[in-house]
N, C-alpha and C. Protein backbone atom coordinates (compact mmCIF):
# COMPACT_ATOMS: atom_id res chain seq x y z
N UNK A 1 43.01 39.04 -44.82
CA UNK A 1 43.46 40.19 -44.04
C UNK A 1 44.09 39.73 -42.71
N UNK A 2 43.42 38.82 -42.05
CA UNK A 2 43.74 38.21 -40.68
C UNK A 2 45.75 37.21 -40.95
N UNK A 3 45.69 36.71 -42.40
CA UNK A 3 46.82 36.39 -42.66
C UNK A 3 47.72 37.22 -42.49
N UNK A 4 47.48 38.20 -43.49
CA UNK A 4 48.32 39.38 -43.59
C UNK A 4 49.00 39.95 -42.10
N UNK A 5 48.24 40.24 -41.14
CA UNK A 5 48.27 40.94 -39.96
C UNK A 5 49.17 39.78 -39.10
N UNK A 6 48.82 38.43 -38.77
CA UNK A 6 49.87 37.60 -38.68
C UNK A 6 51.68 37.51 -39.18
N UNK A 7 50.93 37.24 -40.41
CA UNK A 7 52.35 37.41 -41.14
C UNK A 7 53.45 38.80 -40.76
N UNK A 8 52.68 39.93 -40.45
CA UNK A 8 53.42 41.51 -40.06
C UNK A 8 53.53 40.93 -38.93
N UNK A 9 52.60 40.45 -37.92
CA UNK A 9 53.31 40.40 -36.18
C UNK A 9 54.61 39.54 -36.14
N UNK A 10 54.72 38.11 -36.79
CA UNK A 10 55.76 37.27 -36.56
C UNK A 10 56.57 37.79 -37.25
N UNK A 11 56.69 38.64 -38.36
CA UNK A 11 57.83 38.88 -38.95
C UNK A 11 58.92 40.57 -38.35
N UNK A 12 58.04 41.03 -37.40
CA UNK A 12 57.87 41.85 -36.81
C UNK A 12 59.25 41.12 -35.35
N UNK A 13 58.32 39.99 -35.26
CA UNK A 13 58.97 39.64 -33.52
C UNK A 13 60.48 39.01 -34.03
N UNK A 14 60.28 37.87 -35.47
CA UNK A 14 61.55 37.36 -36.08
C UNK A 14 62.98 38.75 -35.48
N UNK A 15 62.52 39.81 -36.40
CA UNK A 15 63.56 41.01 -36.70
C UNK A 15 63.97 41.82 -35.12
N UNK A 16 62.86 41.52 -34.15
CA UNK A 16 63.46 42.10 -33.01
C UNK A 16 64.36 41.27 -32.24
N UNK A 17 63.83 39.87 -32.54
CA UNK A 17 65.03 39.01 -32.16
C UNK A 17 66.24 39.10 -32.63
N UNK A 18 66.23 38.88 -33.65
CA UNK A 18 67.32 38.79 -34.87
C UNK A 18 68.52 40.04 -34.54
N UNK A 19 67.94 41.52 -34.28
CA UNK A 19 68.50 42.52 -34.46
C UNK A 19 69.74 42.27 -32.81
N UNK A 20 69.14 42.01 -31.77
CA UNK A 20 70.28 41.87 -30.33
C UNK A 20 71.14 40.67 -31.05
N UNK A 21 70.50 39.73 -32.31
CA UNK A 21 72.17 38.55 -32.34
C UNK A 21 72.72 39.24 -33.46
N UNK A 22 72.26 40.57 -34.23
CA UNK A 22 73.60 40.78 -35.05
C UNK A 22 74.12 42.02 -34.28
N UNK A 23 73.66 42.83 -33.47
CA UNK A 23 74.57 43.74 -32.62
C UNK A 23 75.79 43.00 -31.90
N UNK A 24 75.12 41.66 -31.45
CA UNK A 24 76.11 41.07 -30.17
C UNK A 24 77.00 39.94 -30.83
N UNK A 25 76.51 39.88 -32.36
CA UNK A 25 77.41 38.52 -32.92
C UNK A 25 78.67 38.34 -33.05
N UNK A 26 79.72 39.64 -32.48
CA UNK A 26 80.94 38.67 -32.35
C UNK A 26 81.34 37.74 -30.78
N UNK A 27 80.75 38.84 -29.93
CA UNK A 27 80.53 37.84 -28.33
C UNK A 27 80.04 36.55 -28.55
N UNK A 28 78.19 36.27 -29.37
CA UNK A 28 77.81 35.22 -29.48
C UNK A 28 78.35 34.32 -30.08
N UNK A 29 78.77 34.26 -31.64
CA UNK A 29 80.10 33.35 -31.99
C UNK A 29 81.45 33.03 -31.30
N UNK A 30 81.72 33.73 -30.74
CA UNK A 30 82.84 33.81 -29.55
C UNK A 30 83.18 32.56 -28.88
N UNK A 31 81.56 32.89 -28.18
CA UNK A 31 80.96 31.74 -27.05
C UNK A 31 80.46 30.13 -27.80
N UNK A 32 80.15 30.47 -28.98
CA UNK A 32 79.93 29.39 -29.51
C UNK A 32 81.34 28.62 -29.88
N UNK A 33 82.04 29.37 -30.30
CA UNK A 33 82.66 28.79 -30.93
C UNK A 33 84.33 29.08 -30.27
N UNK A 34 84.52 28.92 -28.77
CA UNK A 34 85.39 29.45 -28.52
C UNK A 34 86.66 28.53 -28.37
N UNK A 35 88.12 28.60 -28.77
CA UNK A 35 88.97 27.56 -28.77
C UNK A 35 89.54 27.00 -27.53
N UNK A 36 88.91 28.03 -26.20
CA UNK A 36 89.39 27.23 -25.04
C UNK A 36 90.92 27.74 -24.35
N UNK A 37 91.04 27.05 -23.15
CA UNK A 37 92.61 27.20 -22.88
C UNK A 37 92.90 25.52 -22.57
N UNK A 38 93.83 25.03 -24.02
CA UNK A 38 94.23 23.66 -23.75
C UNK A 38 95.37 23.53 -22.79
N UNK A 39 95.99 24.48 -22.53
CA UNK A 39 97.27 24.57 -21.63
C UNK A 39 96.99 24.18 -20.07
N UNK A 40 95.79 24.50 -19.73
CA UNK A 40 95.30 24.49 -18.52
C UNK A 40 95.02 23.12 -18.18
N UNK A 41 94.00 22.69 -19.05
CA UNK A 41 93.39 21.62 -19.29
C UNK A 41 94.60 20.07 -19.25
N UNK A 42 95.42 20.59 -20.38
CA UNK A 42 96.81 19.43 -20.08
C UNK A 42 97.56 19.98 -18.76
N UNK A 43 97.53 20.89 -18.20
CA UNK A 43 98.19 20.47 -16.92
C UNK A 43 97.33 19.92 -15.94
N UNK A 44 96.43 20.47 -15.89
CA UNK A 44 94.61 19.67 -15.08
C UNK A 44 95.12 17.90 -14.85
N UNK A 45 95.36 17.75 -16.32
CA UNK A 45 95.75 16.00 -16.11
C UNK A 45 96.84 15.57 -16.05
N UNK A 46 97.53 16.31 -16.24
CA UNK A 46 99.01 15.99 -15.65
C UNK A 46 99.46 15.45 -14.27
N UNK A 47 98.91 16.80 -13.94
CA UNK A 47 98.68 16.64 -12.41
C UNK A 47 97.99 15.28 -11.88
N UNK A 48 96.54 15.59 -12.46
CA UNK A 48 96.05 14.13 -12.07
C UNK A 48 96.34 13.09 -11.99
N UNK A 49 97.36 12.71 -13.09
CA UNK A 49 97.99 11.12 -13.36
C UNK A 49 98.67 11.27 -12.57
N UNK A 50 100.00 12.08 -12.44
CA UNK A 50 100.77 11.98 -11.48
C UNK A 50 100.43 11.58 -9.92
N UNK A 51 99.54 12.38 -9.75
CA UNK A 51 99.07 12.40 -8.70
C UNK A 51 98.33 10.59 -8.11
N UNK A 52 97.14 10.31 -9.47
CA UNK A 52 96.23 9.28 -8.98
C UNK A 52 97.22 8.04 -9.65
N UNK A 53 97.60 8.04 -9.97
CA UNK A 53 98.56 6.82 -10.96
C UNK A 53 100.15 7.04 -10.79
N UNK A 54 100.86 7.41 -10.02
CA UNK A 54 102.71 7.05 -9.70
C UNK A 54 103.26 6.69 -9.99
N UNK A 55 102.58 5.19 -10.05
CA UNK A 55 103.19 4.46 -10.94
C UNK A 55 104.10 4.41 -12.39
N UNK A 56 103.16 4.93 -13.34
CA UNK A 56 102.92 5.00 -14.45
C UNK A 56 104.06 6.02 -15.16
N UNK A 57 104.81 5.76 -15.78
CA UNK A 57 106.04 6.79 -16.24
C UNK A 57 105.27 7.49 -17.71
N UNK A 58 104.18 8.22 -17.78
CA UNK A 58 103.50 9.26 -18.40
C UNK A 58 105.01 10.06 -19.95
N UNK A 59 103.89 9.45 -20.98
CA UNK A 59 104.88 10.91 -21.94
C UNK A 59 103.85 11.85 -21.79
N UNK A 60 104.57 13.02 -21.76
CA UNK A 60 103.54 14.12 -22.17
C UNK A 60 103.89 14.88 -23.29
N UNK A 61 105.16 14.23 -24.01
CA UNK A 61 105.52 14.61 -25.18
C UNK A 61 104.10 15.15 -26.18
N UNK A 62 103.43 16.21 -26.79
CA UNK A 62 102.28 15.96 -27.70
C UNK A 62 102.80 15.56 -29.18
N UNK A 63 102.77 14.29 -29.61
CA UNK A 63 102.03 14.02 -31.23
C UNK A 63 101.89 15.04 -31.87
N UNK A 64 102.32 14.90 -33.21
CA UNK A 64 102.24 16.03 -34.27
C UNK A 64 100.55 16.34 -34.41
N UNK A 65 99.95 15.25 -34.13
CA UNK A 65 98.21 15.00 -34.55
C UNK A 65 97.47 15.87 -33.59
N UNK A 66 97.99 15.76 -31.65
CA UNK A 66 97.55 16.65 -31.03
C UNK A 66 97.61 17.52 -31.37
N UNK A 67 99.18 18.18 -31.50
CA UNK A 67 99.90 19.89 -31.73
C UNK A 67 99.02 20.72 -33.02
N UNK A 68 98.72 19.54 -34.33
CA UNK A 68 98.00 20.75 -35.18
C UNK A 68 96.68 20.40 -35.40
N UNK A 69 95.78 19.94 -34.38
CA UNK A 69 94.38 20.28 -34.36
C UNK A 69 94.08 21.37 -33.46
N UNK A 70 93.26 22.03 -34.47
CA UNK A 70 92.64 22.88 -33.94
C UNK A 70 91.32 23.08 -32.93
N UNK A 71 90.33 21.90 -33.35
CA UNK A 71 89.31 22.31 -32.05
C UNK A 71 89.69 21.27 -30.69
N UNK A 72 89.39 22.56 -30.03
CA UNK A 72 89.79 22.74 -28.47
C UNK A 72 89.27 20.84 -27.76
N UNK A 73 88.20 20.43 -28.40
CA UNK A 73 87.26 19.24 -27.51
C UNK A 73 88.42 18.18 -28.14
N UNK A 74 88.50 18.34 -29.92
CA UNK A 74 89.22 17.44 -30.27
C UNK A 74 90.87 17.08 -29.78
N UNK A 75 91.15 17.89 -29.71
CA UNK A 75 92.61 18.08 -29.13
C UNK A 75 92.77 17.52 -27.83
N UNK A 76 91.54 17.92 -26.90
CA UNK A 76 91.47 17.34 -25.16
C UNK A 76 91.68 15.95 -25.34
N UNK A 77 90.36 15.41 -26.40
CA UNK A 77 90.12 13.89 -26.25
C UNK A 77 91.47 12.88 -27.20
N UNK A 78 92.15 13.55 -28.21
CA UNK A 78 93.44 13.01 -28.36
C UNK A 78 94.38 13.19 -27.84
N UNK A 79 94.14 14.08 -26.49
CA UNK A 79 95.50 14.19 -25.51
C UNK A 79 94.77 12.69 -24.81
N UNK A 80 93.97 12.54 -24.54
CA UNK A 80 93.49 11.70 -23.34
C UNK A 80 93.24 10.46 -24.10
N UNK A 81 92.89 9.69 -25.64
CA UNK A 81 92.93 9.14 -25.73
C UNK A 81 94.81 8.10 -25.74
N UNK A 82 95.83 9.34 -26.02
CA UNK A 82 97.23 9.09 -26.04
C UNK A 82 97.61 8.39 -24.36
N UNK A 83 97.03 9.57 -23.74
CA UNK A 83 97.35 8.69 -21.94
C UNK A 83 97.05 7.22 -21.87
N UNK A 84 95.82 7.61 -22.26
CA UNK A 84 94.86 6.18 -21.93
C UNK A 84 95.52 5.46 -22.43
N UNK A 85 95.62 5.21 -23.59
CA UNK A 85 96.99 4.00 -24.70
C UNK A 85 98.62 3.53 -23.87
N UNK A 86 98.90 4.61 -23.14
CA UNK A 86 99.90 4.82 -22.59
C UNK A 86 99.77 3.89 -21.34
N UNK A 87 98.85 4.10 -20.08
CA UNK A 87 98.63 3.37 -19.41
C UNK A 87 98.08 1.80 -19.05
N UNK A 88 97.43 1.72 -20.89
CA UNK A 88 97.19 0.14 -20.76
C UNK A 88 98.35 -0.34 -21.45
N UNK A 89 99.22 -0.27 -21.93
CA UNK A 89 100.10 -0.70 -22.69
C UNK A 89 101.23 -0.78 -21.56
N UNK A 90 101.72 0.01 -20.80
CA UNK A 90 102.31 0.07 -19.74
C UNK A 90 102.79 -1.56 -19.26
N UNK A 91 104.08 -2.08 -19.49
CA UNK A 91 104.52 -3.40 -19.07
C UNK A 91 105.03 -3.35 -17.13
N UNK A 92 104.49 -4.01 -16.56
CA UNK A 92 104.43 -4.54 -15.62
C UNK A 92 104.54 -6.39 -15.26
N UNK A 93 105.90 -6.67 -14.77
CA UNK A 93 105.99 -7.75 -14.40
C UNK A 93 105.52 -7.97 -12.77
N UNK A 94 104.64 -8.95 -12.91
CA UNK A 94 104.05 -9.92 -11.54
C UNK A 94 105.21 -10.37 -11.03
N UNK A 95 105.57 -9.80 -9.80
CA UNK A 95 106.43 -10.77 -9.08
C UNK A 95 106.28 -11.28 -7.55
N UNK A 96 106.67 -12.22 -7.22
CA UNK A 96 106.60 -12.69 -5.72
C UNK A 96 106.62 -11.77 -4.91
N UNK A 97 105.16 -11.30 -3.99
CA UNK A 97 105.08 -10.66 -2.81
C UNK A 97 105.53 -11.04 -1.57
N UNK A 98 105.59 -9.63 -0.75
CA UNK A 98 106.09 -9.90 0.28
C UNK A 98 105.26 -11.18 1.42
N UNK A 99 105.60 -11.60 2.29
CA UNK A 99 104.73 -12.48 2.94
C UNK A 99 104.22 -11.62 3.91
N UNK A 100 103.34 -11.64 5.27
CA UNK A 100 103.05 -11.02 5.99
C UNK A 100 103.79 -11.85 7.37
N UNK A 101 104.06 -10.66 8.25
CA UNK A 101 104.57 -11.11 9.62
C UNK A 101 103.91 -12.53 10.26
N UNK A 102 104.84 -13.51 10.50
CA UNK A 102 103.85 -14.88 11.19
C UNK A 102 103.58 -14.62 12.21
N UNK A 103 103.49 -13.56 12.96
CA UNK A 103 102.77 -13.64 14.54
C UNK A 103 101.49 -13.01 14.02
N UNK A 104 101.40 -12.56 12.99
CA UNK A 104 99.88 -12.09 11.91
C UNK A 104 98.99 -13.07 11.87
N UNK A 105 100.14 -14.19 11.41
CA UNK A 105 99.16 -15.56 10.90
C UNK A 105 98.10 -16.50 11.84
N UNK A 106 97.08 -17.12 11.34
CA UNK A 106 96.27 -17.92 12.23
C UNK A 106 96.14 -18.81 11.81
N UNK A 107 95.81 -19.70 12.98
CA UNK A 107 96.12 -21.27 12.53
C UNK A 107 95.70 -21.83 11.55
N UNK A 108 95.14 -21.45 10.73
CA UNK A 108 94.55 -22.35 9.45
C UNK A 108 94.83 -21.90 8.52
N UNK A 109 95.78 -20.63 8.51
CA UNK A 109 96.37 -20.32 7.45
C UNK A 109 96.88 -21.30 6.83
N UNK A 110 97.96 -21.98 7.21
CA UNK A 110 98.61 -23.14 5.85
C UNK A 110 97.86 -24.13 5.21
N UNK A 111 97.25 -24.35 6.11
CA UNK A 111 96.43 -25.39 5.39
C UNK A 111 95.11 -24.91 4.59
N UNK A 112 94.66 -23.11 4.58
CA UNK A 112 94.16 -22.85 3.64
C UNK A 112 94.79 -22.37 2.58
N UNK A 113 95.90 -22.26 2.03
CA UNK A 113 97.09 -21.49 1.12
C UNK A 113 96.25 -22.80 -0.02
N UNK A 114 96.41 -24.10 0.35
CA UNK A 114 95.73 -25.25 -0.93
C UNK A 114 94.90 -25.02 -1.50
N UNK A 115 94.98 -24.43 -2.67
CA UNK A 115 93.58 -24.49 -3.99
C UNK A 115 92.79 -25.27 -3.50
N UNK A 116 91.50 -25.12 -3.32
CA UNK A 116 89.82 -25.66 -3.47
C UNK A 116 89.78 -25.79 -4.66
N UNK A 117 89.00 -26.76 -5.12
CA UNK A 117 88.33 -26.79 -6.48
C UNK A 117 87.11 -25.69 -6.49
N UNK A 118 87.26 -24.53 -7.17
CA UNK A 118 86.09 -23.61 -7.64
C UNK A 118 85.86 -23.05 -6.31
N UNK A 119 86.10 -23.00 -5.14
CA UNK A 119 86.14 -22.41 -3.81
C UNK A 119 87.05 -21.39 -3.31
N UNK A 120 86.94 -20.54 -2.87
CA UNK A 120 87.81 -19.33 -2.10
C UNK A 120 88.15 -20.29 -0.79
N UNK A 121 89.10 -19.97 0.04
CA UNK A 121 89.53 -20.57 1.37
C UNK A 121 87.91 -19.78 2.22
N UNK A 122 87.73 -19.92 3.52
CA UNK A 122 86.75 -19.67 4.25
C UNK A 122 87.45 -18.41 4.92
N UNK A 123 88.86 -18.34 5.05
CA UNK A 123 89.38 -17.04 5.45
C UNK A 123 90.00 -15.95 4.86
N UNK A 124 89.18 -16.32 3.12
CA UNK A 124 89.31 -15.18 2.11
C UNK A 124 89.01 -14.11 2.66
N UNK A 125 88.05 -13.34 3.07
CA UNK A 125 88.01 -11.98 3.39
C UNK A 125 89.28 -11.27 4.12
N UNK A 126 89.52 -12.50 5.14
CA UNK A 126 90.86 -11.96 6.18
C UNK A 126 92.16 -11.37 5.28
N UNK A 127 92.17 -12.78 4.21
CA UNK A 127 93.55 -12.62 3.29
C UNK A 127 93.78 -11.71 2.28
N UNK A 128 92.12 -11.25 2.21
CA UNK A 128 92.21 -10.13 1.22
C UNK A 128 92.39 -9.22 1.94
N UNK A 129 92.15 -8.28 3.11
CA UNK A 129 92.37 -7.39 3.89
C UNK A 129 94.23 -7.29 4.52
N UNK A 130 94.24 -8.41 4.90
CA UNK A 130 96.02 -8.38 4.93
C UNK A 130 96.56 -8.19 3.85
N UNK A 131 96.64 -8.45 2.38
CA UNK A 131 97.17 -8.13 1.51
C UNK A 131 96.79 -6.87 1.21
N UNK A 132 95.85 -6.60 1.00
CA UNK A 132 95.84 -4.96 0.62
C UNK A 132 96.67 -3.69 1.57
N UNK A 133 96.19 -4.33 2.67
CA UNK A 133 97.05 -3.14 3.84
C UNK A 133 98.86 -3.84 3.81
N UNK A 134 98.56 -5.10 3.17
CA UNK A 134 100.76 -4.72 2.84
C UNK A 134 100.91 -4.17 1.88
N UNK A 135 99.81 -4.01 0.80
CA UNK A 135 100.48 -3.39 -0.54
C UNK A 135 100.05 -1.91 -0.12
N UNK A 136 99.77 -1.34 0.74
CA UNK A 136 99.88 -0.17 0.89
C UNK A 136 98.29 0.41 1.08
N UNK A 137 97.34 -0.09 0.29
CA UNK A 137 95.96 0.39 -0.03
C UNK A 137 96.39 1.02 -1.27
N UNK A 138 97.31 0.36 -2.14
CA UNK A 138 97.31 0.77 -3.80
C UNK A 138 97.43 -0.34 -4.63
N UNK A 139 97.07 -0.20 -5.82
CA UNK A 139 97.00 -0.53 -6.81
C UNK A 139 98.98 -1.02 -7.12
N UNK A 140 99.52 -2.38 -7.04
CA UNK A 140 100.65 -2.32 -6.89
C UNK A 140 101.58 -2.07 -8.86
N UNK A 141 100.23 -2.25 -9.83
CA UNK A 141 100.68 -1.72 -11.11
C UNK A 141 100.98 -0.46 -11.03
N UNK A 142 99.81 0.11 -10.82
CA UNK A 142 99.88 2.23 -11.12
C UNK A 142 99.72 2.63 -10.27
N UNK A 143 100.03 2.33 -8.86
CA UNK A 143 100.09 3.33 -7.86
C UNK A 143 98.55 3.64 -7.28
N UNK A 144 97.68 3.81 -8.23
CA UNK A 144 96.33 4.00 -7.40
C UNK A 144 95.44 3.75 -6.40
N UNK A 145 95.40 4.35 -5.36
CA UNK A 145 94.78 4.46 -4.17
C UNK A 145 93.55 3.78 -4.17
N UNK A 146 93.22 2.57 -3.87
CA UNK A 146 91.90 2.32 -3.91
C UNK A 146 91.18 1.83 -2.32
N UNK A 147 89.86 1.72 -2.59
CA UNK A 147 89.34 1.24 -1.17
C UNK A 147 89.08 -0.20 -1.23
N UNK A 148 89.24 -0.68 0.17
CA UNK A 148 89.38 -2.46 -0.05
C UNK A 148 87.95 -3.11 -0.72
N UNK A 149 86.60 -2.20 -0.69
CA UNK A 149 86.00 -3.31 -1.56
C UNK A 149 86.27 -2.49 -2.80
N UNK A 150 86.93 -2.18 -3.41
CA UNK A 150 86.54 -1.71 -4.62
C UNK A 150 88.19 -2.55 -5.42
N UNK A 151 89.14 -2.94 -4.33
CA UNK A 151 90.53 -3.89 -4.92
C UNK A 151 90.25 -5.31 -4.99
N UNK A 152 90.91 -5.07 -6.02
CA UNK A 152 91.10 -7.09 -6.82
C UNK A 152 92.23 -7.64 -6.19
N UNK A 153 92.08 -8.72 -5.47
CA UNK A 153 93.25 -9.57 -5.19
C UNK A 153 93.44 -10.58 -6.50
N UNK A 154 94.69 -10.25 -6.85
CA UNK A 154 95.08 -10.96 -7.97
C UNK A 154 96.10 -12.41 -7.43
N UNK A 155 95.97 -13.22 -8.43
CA UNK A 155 97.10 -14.59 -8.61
C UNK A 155 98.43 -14.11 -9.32
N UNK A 156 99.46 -14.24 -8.22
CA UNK A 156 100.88 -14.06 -9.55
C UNK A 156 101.01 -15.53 -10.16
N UNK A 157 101.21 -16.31 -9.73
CA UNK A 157 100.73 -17.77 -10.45
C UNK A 157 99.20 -18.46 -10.31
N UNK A 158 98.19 -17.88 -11.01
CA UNK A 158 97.13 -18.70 -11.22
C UNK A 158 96.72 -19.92 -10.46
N UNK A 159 95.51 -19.71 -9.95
CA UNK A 159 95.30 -21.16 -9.44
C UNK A 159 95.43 -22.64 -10.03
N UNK A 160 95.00 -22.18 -11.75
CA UNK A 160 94.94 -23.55 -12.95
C UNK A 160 96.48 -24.09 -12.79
N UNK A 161 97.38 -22.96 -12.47
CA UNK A 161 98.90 -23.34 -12.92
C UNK A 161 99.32 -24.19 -11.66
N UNK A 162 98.89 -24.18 -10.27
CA UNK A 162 99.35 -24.46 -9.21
C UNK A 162 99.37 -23.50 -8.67
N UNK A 163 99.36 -22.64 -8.36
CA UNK A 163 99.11 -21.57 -7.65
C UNK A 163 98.30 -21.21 -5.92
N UNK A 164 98.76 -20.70 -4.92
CA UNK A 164 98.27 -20.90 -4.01
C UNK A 164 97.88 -19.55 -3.76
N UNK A 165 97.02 -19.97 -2.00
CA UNK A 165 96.30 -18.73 -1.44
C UNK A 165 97.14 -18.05 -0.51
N UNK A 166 98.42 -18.43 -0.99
CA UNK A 166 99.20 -17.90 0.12
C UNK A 166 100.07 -16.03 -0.44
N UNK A 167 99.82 -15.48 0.73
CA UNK A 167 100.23 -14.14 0.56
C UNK A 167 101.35 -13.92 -0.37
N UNK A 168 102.39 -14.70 -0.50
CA UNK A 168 103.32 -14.37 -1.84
C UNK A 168 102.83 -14.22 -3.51
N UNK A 169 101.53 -14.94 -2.65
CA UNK A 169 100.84 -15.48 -4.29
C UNK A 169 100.03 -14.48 -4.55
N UNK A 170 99.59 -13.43 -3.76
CA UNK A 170 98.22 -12.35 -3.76
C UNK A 170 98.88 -11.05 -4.12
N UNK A 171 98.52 -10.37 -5.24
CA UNK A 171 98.68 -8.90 -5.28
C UNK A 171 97.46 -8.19 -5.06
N UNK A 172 97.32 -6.73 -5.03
CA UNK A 172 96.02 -5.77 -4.97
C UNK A 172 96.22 -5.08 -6.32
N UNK A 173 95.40 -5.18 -7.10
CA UNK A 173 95.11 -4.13 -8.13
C UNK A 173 93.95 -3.39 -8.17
N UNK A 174 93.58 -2.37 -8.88
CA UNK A 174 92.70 -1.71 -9.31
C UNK A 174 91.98 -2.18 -10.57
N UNK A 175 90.82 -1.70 -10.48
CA UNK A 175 89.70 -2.25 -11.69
C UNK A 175 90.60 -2.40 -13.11
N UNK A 176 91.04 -1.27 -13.44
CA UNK A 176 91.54 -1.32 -14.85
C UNK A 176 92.58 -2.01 -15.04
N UNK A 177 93.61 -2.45 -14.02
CA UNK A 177 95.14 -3.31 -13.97
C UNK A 177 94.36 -4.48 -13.57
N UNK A 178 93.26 -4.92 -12.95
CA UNK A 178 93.08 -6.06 -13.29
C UNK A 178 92.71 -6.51 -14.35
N UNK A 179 92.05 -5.72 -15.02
CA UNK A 179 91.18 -6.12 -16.91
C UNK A 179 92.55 -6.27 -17.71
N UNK A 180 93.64 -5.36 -17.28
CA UNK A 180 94.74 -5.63 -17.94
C UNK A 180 95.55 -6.94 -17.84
N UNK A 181 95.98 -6.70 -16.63
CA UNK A 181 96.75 -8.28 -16.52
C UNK A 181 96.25 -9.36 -16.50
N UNK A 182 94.72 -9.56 -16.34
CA UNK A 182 94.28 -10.70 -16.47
C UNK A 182 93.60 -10.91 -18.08
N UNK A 183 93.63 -9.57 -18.50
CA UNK A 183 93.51 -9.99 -20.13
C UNK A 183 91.90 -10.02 -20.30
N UNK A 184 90.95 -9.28 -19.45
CA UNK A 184 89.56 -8.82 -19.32
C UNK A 184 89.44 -8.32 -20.27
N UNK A 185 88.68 -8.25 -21.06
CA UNK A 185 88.13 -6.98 -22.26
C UNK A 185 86.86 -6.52 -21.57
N UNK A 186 87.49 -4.82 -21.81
CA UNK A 186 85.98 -4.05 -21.23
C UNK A 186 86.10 -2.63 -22.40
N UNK A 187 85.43 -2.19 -22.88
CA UNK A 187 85.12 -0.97 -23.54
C UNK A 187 85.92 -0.16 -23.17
N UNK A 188 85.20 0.07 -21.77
CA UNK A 188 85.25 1.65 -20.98
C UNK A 188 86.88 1.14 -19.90
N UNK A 189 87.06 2.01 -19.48
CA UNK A 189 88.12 1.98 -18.40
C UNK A 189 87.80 3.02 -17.26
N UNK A 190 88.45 3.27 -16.47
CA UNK A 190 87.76 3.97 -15.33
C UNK A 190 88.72 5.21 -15.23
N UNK A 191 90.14 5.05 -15.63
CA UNK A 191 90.80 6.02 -15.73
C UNK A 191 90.50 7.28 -17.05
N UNK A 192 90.02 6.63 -17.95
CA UNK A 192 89.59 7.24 -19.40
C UNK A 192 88.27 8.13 -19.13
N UNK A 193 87.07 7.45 -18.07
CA UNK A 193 86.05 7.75 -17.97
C UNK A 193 86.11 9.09 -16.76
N UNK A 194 87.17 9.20 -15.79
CA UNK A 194 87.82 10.42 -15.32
C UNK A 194 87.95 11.41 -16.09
N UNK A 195 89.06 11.17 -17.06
CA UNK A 195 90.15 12.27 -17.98
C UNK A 195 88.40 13.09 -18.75
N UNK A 196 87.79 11.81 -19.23
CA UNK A 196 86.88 12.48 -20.11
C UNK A 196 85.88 13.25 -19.55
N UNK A 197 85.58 13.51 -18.30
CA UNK A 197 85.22 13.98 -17.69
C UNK A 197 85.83 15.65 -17.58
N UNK A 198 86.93 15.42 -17.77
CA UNK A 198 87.80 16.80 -17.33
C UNK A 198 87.91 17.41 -18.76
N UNK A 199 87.42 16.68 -19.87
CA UNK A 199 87.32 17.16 -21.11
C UNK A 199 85.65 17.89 -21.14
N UNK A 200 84.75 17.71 -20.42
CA UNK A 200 83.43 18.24 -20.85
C UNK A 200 83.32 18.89 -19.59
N UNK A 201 84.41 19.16 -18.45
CA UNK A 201 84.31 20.54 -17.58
C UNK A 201 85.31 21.42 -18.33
N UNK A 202 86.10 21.33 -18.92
CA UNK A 202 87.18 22.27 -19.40
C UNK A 202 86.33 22.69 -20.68
């Protein structure tokens, strides 16, 4: 009997639940299952690249593969996996930088420009700070704005090759143009890990 009376209460509470999701079930599927506004979303990053990356001559042409998928998440993350492809693939030639003004320079500059074996010069920090503020405080591949500890001073000729510490020889890049040009393998990228971001607020 005590079963019985159970069995009537829960099946009782099941049906009062049940009854508000089939009154409200086209709102609730709606929400579940809603396709989004991708229009928004691709200009969201449009903007962005343009904006955080200048550099970078962006297609925004969409792929037949974007244009006829239908769910809204899938569509975001093959717009953004297409950028992403776009920006590491992106050819950029290293070339001889500017030098910095010699009334800049201090006396031990020339004679630290000479490769150390496995050593930075002792007035690395200085040389990294002058180079970044000639390249602007960007990223001189894609344009990106970065802060000086967070920029890579790069070699346009390698130290192995002969290569010196001298300011013609130093560019500033950003995390991901350095994994690129120096041929780093990393998973993630930092520009990808943005976009995808703007895929799970949209």
């Amino acid at each position: 009997m005590r079963l019985e009376a159970d069995f009537i209460i829960t099946g009782t509470l099941i049906i009062l639940l049940l009854v508000p999701l089939y009154i409200y079930r086209k709102k609730v599927f709606k929400f579940l299952y809603r396709k989004g506004d991708f229009k928004s979303f691709f200009n969201d990053v449009k903007n962005y690249l343009n904006s955080e990356y200048p550099n970078i001559p962006f297609d925004y042409t969409l792929n037949s593969r974007i244009k006829e998928e239908k769910d809204i998440k899938i569509k975001q993350t093959l717009l953004v996996e297409y950028l992403v492809s776009q920006f590491t693939e992106y050819e950029y030639t290293i070339q001889t930088q500017n030098s910095i003004n010699k009334e800049l320079l201090w006396s031990t500059y020339d004679q630290n420009c000479k490769p150390l074996k496995d050593k930075l010069p002792s007035d690395w920090p200085k040389r990294k700070e002058f180079t970044f503020k000639r390249d602007k405080e960007q990223c001189k591949r894609c344009g990106h704005k970065v802060k000086l500890y967070d920029a890579y001073i790069s070699f346009i000729k390698p130290i192995s090759e002969g290569g010196g510490y001298n300011f013609e020889n130093l560019i500033t890049l950003c995390v991901d143009c350095n994994k690129i040009i120096n041929k780093t393998s990393s998973k993630n990228s930092l520009i990808e890990e943005h976009l995808m971001k703007k895929v799970t607020k949209h």
